[in-house]
PDB file of N, CA and C in Angstrom:
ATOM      1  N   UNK A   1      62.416 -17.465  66.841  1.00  0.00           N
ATOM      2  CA  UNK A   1      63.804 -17.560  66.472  1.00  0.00           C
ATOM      3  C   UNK A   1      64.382 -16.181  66.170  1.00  0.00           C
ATOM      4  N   UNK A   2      63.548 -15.322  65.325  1.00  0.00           N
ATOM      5  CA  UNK A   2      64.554 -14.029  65.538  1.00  0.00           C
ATOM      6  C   UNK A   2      64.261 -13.565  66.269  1.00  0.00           C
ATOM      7  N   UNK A   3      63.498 -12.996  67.325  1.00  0.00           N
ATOM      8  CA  UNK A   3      63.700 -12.891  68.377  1.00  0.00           C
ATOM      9  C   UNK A   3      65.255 -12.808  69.538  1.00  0.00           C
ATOM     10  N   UNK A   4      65.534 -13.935  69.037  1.00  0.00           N
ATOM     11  CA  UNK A   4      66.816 -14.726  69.544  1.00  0.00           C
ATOM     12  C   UNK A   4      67.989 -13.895  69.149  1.00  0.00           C
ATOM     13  N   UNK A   5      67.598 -13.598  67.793  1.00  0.00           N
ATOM     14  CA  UNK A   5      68.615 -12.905  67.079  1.00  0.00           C
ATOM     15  C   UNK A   5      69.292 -11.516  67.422  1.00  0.00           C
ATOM     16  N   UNK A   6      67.965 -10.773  67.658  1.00  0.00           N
ATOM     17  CA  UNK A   6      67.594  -9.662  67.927  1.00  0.00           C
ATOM     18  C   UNK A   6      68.795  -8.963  69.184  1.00  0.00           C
ATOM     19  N   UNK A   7      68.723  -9.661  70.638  1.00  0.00           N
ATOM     20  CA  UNK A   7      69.346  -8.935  71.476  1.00  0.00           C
ATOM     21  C   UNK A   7      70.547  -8.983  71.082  1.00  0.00           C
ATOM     22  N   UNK A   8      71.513 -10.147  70.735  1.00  0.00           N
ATOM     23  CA  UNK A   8      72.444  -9.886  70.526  1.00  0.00           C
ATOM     24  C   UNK A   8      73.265  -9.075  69.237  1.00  0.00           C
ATOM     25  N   UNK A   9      72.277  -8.810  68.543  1.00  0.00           N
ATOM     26  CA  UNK A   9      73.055  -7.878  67.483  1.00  0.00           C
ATOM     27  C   UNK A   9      72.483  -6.525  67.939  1.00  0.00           C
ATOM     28  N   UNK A  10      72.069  -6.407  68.932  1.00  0.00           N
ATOM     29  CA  UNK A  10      71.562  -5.120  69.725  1.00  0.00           C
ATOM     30  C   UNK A  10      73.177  -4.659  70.466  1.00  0.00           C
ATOM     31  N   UNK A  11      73.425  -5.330  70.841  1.00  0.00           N
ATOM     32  CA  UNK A  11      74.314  -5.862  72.108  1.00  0.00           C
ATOM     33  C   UNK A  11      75.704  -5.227  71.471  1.00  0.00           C
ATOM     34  N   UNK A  12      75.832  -5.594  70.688  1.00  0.00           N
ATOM     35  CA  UNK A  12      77.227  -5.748  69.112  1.00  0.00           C
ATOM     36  C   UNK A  12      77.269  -4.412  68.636  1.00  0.00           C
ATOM     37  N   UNK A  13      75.940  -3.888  67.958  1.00  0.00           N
ATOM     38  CA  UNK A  13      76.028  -2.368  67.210  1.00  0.00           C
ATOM     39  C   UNK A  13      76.264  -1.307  68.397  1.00  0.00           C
ATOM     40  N   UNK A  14      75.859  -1.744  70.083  1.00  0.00           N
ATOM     41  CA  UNK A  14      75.933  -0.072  70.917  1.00  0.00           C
ATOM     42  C   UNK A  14      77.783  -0.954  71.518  1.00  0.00           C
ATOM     43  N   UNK A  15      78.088  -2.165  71.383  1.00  0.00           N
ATOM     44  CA  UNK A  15      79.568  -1.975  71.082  1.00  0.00           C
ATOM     45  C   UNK A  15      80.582  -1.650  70.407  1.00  0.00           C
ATOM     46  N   UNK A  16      79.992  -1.264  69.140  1.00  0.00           N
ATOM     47  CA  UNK A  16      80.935  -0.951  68.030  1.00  0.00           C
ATOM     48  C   UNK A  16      80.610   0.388  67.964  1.00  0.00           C
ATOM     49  N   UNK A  17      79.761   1.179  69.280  1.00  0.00           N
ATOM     50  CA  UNK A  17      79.294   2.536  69.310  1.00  0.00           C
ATOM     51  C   UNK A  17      79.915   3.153  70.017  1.00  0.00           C
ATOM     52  N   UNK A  18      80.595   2.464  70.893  1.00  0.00           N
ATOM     53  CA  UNK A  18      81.169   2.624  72.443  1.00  0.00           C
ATOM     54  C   UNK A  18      80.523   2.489  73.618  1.00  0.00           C
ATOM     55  N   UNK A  19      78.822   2.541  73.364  1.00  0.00           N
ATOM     56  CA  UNK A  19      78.455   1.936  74.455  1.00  0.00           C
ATOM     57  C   UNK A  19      77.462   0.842  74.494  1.00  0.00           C
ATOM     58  N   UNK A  20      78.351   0.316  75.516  1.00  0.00           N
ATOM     59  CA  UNK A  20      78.005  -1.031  76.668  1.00  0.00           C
ATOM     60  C   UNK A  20      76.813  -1.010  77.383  1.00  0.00           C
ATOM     61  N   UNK A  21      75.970  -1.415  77.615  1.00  0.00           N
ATOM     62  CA  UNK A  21      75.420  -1.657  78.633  1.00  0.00           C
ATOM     63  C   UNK A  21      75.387  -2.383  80.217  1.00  0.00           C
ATOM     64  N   UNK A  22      75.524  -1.619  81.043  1.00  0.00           N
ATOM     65  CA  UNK A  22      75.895  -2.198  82.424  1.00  0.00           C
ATOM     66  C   UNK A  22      75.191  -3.434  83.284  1.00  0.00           C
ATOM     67  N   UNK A  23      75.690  -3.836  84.282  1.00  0.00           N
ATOM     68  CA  UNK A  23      74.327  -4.104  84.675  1.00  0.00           C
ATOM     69  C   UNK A  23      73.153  -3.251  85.869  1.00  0.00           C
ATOM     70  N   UNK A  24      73.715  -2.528  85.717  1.00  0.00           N
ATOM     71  CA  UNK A  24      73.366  -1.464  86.238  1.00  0.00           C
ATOM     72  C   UNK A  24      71.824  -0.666  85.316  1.00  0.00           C
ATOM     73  N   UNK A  25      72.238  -1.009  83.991  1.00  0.00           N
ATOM     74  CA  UNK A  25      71.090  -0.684  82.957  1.00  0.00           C
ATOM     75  C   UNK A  25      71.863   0.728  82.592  1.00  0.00           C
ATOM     76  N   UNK A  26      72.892   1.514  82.935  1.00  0.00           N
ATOM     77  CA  UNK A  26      73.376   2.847  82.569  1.00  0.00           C
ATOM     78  C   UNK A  26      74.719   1.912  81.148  1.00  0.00           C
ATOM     79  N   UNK A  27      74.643   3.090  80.276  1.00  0.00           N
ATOM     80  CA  UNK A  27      75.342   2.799  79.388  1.00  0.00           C
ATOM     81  C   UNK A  27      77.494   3.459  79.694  1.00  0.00           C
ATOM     82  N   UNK A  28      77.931   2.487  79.416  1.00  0.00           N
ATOM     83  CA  UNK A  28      79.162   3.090  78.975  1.00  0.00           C
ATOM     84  C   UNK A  28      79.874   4.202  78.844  1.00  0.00           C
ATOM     85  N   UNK A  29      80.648   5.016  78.889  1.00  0.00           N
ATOM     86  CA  UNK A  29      81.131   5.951  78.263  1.00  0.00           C
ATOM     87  C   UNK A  29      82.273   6.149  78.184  1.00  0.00           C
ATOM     88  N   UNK A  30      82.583   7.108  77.033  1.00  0.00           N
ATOM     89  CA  UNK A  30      83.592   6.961  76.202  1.00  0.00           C
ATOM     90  C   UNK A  30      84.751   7.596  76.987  1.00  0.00           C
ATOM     91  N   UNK A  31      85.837   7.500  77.137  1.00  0.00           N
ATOM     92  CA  UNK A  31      86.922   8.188  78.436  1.00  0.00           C
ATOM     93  C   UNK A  31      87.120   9.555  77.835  1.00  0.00           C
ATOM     94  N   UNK A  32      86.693  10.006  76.449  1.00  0.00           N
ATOM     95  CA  UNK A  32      86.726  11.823  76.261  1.00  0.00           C
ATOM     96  C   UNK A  32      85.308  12.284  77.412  1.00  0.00           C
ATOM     97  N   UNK A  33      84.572  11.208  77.345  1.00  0.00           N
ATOM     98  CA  UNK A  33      83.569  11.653  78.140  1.00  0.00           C
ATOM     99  C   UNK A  33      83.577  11.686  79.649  1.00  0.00           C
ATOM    100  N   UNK A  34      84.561  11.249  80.165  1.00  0.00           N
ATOM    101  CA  UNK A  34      84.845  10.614  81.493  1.00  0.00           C
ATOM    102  C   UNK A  34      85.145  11.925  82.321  1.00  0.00           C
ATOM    103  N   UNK A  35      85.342  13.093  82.325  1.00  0.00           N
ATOM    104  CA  UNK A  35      85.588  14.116  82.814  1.00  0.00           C
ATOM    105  C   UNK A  35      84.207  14.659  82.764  1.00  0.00           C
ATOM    106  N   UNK A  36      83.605  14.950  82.377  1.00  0.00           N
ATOM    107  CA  UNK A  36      82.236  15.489  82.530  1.00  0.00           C
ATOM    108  C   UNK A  36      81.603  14.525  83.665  1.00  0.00           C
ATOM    109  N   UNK A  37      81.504  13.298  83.198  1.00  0.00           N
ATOM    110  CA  UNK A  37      80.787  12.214  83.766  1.00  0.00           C
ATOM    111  C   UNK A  37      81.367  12.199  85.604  1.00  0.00           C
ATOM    112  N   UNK A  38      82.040  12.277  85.797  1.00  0.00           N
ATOM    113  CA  UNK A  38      82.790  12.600  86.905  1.00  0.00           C
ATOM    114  C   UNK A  38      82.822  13.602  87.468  1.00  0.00           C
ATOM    115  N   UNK A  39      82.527  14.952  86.637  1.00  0.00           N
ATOM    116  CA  UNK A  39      82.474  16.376  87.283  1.00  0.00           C
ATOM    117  C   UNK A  39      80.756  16.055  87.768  1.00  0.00           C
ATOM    118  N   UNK A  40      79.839  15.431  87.081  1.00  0.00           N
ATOM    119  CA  UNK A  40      78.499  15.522  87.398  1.00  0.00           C
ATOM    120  C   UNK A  40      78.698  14.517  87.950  1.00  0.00           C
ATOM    121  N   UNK A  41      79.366  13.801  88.513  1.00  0.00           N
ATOM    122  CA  UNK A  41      78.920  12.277  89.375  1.00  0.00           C
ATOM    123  C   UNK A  41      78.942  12.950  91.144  1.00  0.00           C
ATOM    124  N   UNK A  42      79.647  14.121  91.409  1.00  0.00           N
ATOM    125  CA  UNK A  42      79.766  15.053  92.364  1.00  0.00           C
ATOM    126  C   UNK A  42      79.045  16.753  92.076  1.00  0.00           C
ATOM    127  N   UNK A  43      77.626  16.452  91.676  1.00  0.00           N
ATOM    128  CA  UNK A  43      77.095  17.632  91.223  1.00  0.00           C
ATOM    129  C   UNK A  43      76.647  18.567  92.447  1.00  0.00           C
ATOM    130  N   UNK A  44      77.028  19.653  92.402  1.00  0.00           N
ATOM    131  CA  UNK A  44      76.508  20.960  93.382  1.00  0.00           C
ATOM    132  C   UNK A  44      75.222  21.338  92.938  1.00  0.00           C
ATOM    133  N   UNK A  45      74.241  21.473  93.176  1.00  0.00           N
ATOM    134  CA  UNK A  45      72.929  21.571  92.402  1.00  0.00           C
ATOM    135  C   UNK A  45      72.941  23.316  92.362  1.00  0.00           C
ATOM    136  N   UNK A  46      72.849  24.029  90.801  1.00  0.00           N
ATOM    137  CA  UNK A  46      72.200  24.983  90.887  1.00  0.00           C
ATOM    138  C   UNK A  46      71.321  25.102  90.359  1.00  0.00           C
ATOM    139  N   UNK A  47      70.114  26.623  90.462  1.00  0.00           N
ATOM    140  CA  UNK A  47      69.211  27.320  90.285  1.00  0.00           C
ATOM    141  C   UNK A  47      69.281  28.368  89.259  1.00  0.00           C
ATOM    142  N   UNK A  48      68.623  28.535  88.135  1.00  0.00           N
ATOM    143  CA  UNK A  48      68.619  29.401  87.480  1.00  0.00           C
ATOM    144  C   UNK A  48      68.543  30.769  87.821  1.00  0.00           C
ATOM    145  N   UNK A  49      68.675  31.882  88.430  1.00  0.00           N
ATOM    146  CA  UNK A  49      67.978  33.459  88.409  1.00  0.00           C
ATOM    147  C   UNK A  49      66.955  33.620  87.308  1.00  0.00           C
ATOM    148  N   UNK A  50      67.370  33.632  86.351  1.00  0.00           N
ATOM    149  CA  UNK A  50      66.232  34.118  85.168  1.00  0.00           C
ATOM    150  C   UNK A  50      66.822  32.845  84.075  1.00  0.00           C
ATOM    151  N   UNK A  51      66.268  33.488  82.757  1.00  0.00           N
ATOM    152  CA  UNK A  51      66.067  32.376  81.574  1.00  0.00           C
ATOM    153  C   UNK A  51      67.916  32.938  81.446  1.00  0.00           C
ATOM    154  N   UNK A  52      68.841  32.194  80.727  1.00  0.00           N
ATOM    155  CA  UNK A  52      70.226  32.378  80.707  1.00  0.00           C
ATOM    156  C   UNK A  52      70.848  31.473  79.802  1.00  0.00           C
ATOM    157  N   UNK A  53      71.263  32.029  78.482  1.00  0.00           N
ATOM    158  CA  UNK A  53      72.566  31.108  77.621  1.00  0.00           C
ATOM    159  C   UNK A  53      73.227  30.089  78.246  1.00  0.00           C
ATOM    160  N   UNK A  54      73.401  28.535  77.530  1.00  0.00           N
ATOM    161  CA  UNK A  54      74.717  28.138  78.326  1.00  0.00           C
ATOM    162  C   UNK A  54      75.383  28.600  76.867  1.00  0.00           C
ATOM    163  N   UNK A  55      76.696  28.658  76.971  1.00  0.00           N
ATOM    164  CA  UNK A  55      77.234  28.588  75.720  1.00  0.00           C
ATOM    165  C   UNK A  55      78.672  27.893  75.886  1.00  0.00           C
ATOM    166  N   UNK A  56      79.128  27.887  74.649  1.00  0.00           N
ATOM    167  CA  UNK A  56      80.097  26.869  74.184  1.00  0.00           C
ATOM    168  C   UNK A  56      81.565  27.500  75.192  1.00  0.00           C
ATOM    169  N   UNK A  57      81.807  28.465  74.926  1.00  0.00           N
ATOM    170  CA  UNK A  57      83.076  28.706  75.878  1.00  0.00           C
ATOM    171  C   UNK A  57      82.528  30.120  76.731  1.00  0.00           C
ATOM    172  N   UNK A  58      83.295  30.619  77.804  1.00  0.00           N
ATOM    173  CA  UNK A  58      83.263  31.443  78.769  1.00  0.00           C
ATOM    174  C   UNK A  58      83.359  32.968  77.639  1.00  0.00           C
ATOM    175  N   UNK A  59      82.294  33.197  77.037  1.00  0.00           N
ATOM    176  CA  UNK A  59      82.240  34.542  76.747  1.00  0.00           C
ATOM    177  C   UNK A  59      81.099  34.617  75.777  1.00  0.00           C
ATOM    178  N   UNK A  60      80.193  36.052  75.752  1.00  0.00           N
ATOM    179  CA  UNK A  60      79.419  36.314  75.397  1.00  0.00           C
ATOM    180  C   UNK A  60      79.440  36.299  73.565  1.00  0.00           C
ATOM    181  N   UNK A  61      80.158  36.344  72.992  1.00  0.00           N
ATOM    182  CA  UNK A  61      80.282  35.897  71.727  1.00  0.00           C
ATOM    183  C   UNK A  61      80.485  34.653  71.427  1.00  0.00           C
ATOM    184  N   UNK A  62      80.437  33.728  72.631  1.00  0.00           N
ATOM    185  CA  UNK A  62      80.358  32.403  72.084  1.00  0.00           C
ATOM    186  C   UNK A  62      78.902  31.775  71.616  1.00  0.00           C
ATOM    187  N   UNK A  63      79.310  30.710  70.989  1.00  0.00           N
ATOM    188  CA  UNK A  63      77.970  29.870  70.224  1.00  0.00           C
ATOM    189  C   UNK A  63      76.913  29.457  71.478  1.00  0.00           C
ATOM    190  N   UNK A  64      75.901  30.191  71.675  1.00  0.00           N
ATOM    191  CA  UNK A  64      74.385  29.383  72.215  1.00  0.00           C
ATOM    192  C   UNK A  64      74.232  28.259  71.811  1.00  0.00           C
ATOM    193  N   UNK A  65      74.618  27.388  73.439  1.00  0.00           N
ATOM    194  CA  UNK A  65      74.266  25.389  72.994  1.00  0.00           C
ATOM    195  C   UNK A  65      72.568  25.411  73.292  1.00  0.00           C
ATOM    196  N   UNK A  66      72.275  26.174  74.688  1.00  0.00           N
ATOM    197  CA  UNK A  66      70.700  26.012  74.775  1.00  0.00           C
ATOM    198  C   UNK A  66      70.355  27.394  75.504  1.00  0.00           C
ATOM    199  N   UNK A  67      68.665  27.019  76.016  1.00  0.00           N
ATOM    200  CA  UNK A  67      68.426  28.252  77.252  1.00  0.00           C
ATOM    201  C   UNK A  67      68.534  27.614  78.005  1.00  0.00           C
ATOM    202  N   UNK A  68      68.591  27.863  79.645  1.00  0.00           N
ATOM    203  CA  UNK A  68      68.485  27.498  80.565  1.00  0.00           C
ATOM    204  C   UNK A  68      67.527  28.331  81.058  1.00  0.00           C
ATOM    205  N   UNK A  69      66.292  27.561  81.568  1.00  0.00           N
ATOM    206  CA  UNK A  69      64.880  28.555  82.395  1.00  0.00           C
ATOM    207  C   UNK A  69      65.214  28.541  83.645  1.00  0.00           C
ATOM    208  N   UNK A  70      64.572  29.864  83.815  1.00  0.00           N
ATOM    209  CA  UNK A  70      64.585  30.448  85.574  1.00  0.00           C
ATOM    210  C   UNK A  70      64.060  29.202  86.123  1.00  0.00           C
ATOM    211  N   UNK A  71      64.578  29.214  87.387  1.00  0.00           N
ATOM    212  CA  UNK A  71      63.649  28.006  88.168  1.00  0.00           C
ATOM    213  C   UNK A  71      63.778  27.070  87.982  1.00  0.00           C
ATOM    214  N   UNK A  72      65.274  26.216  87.364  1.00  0.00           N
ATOM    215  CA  UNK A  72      65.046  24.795  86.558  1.00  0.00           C
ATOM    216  C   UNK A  72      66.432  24.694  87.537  1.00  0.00           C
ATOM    217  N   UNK A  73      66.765  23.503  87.707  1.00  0.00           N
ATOM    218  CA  UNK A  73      68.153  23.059  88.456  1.00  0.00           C
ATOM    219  C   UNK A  73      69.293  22.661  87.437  1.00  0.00           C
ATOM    220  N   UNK A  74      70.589  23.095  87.513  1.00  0.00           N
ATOM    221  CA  UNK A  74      71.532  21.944  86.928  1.00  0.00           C
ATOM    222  C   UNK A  74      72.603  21.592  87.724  1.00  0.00           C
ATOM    223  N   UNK A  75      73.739  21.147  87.399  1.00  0.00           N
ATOM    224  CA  UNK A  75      75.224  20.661  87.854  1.00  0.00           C
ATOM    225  C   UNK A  75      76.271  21.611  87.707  1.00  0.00           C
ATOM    226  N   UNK A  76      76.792  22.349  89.198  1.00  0.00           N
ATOM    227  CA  UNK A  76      78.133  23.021  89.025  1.00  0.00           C
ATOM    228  C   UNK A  76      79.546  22.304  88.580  1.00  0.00           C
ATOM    229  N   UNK A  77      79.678  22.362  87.650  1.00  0.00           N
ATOM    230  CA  UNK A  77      81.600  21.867  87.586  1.00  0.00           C
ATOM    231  C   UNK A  77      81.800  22.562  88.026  1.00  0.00           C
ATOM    232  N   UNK A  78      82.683  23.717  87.506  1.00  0.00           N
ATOM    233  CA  UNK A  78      83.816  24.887  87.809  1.00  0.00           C
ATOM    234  C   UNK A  78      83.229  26.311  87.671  1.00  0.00           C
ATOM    235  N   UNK A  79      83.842  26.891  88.242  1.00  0.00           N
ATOM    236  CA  UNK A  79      84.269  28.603  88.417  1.00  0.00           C
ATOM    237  C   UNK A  79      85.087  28.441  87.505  1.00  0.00           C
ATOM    238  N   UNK A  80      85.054  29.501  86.451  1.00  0.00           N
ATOM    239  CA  UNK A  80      86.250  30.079  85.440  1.00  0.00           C
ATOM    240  C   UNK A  80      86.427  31.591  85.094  1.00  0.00           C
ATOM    241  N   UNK A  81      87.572  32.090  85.231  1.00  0.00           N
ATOM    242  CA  UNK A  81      87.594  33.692  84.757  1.00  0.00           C
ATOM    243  C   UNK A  81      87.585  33.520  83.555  1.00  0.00           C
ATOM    244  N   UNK A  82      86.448  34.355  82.784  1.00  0.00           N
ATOM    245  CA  UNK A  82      86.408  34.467  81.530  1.00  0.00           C
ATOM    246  C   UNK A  82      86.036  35.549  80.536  1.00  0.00           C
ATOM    247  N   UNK A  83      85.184  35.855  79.583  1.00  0.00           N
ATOM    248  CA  UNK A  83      85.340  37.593  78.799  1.00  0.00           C
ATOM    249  C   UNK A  83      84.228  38.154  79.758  1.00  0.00           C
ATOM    250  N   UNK A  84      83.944  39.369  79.896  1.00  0.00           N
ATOM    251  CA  UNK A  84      83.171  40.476  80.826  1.00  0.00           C
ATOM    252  C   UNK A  84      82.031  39.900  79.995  1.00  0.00           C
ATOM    253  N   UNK A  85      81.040  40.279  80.939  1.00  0.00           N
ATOM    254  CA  UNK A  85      79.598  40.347  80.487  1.00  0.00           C
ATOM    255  C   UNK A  85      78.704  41.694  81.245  1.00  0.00           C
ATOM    256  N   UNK A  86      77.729  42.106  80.475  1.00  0.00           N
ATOM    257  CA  UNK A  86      77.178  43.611  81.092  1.00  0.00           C
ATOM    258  C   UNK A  86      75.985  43.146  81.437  1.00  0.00           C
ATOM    259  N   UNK A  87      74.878  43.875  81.692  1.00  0.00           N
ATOM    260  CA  UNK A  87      73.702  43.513  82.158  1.00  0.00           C
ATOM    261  C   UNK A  87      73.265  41.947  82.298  1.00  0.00           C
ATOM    262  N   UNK A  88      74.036  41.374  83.098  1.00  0.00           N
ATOM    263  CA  UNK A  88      73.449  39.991  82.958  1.00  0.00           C
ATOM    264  C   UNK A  88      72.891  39.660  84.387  1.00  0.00           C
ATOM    265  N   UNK A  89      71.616  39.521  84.278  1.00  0.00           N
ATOM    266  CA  UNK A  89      70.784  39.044  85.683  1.00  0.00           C
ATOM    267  C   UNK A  89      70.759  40.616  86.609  1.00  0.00           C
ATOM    268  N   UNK A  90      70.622  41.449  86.110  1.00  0.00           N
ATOM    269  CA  UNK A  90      70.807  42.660  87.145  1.00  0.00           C
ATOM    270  C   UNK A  90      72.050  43.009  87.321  1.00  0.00           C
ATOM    271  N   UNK A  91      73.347  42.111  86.858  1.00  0.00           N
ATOM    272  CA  UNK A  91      74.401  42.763  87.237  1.00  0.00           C
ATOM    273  C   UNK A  91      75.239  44.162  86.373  1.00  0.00           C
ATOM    274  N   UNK A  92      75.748  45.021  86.562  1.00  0.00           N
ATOM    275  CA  UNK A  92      76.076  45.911  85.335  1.00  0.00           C
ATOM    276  C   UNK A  92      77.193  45.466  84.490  1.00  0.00           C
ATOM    277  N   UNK A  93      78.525  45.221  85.401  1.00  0.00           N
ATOM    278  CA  UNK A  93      79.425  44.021  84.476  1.00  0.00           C
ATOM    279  C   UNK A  93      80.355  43.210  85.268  1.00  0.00           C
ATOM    280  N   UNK A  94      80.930  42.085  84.882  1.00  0.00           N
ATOM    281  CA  UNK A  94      81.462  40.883  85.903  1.00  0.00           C
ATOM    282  C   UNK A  94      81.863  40.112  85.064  1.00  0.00           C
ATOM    283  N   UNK A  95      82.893  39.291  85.176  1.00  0.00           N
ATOM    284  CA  UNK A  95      83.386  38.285  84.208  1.00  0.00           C
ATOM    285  C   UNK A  95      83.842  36.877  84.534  1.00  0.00           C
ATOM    286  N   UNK A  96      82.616  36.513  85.943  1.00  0.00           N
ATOM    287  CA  UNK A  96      83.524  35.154  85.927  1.00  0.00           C
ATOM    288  C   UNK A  96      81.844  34.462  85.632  1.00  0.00           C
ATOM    289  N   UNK A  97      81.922  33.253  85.520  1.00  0.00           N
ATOM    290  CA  UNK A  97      81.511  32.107  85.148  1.00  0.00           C
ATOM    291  C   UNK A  97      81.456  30.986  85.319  1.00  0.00           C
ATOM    292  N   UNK A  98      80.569  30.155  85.561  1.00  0.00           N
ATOM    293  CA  UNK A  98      80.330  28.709  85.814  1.00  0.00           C
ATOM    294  C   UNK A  98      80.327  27.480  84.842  1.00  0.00           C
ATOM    295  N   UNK A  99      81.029  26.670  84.618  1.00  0.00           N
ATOM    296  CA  UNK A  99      81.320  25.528  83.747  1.00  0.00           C
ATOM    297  C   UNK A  99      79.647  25.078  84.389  1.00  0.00           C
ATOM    298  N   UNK A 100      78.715  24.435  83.792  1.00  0.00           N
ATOM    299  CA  UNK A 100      77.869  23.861  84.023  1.00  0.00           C
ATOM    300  C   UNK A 100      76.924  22.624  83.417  1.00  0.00           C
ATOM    301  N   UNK A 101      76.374  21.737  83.772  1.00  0.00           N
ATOM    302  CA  UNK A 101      75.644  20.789  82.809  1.00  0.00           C
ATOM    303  C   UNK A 101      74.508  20.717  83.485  1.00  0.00           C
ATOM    304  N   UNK A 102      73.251  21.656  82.110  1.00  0.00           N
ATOM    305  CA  UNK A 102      72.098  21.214  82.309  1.00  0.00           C
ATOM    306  C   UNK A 102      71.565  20.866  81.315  1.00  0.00           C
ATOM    307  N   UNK A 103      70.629  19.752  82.332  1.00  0.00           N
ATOM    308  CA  UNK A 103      70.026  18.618  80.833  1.00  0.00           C
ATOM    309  C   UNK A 103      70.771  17.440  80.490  1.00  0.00           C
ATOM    310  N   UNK A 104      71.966  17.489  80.726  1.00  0.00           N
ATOM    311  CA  UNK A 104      72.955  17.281  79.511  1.00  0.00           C
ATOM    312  C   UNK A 104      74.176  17.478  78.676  1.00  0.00           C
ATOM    313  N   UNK A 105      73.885  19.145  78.551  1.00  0.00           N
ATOM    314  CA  UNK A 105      74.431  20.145  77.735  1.00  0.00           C
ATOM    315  C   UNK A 105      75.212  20.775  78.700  1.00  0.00           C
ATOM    316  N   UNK A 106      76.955  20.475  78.524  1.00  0.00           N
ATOM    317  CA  UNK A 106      77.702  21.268  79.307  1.00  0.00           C
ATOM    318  C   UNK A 106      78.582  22.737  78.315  1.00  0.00           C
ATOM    319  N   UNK A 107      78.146  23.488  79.419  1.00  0.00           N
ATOM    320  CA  UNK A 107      78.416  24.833  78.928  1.00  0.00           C
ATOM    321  C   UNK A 107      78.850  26.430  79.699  1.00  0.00           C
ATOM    322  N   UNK A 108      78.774  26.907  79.766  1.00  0.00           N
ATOM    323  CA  UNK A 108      78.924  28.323  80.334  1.00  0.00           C
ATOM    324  C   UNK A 108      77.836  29.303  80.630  1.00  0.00           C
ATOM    325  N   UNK A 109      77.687  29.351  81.761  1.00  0.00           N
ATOM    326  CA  UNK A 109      76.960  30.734  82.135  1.00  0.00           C
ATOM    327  C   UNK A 109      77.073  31.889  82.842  1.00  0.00           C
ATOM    328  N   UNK A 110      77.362  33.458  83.002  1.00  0.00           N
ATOM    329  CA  UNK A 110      77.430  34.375  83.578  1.00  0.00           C
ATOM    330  C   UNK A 110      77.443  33.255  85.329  1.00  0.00           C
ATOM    331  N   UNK A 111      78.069  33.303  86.202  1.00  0.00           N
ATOM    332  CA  UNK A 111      77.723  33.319  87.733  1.00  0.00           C
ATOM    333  C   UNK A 111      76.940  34.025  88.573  1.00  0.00           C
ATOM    334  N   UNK A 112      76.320  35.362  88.044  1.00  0.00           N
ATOM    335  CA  UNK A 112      75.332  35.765  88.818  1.00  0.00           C
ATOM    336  C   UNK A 112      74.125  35.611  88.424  1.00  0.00           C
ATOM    337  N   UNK A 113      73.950  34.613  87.299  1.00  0.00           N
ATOM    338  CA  UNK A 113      72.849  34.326  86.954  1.00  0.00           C
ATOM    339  C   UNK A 113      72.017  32.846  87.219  1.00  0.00           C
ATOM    340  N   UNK A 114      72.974  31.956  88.818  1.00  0.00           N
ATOM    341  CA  UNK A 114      72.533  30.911  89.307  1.00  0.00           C
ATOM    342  C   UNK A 114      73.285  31.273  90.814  1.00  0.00           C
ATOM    343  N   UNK A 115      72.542  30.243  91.034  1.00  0.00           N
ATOM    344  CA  UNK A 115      72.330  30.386  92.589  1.00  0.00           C
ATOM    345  C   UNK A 115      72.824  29.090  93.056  1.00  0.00           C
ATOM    346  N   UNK A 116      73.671  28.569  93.920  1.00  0.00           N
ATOM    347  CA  UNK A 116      73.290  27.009  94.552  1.00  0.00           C
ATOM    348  C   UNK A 116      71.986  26.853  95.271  1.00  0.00           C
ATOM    349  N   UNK A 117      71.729  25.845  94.996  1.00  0.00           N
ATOM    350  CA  UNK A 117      70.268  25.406  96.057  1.00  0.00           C
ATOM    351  C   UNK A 117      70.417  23.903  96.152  1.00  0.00           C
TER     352      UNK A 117
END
């Protein structure tokens, strides 16, 4: 009998969370989230160059969300002009940048420091 109980107040708390479960088995998401979810539903696959910050906005004084390792793949959103960066990946200085989500974690990285593949 609880058992019984169980799925549906499962069911109830990830609705009063915002997410649903499909039948698909993928969960819901929230429409602030719907722009990401959509920029990665058409992902360009890139390649790391070396280990590389994503960070919170397009410039080197922004907040570190994670690393990104050489050799690991993520999702291109956008190209953005954003603050200069100097030695990054071999380059001496350059200032544009890639909106990107890896893992997960959408963020910013130098552009000469991924590759498409």
């Amino acid at each position: 009998m609880k058992k019984l109980l169980i799925a549906p107040l499962a069911v109830v708390a990830l609705a009063l969370a915002g997410l649903v479960p499909s039948a698909s088995g993928a969960a819901a998401v929230r429409s602030d989230d719907m722009t990401t979810v959509a920029a990665t539903a058409k992902c360009k696959s890139l390649t790391a160059l070396s280990n590389v910050n994503v960070r919170k906005s397009a410039s080197t004084k922004s907040t570190i969300l994670r690393l990104w390792y050489k050799g690991t793949k993520g999702c291109d959103i956008k190209g953005v002009d954003g603050g200069s960066y100097k030695n990054a990946c071999g380059i001496k200085s350059y200032h544009y940048w890639r909106k990107v989500n890896y893992r997960g974690t959408v963020g910013y990285v130098p552009n000469v420091c991924v590759k498409y593949s």
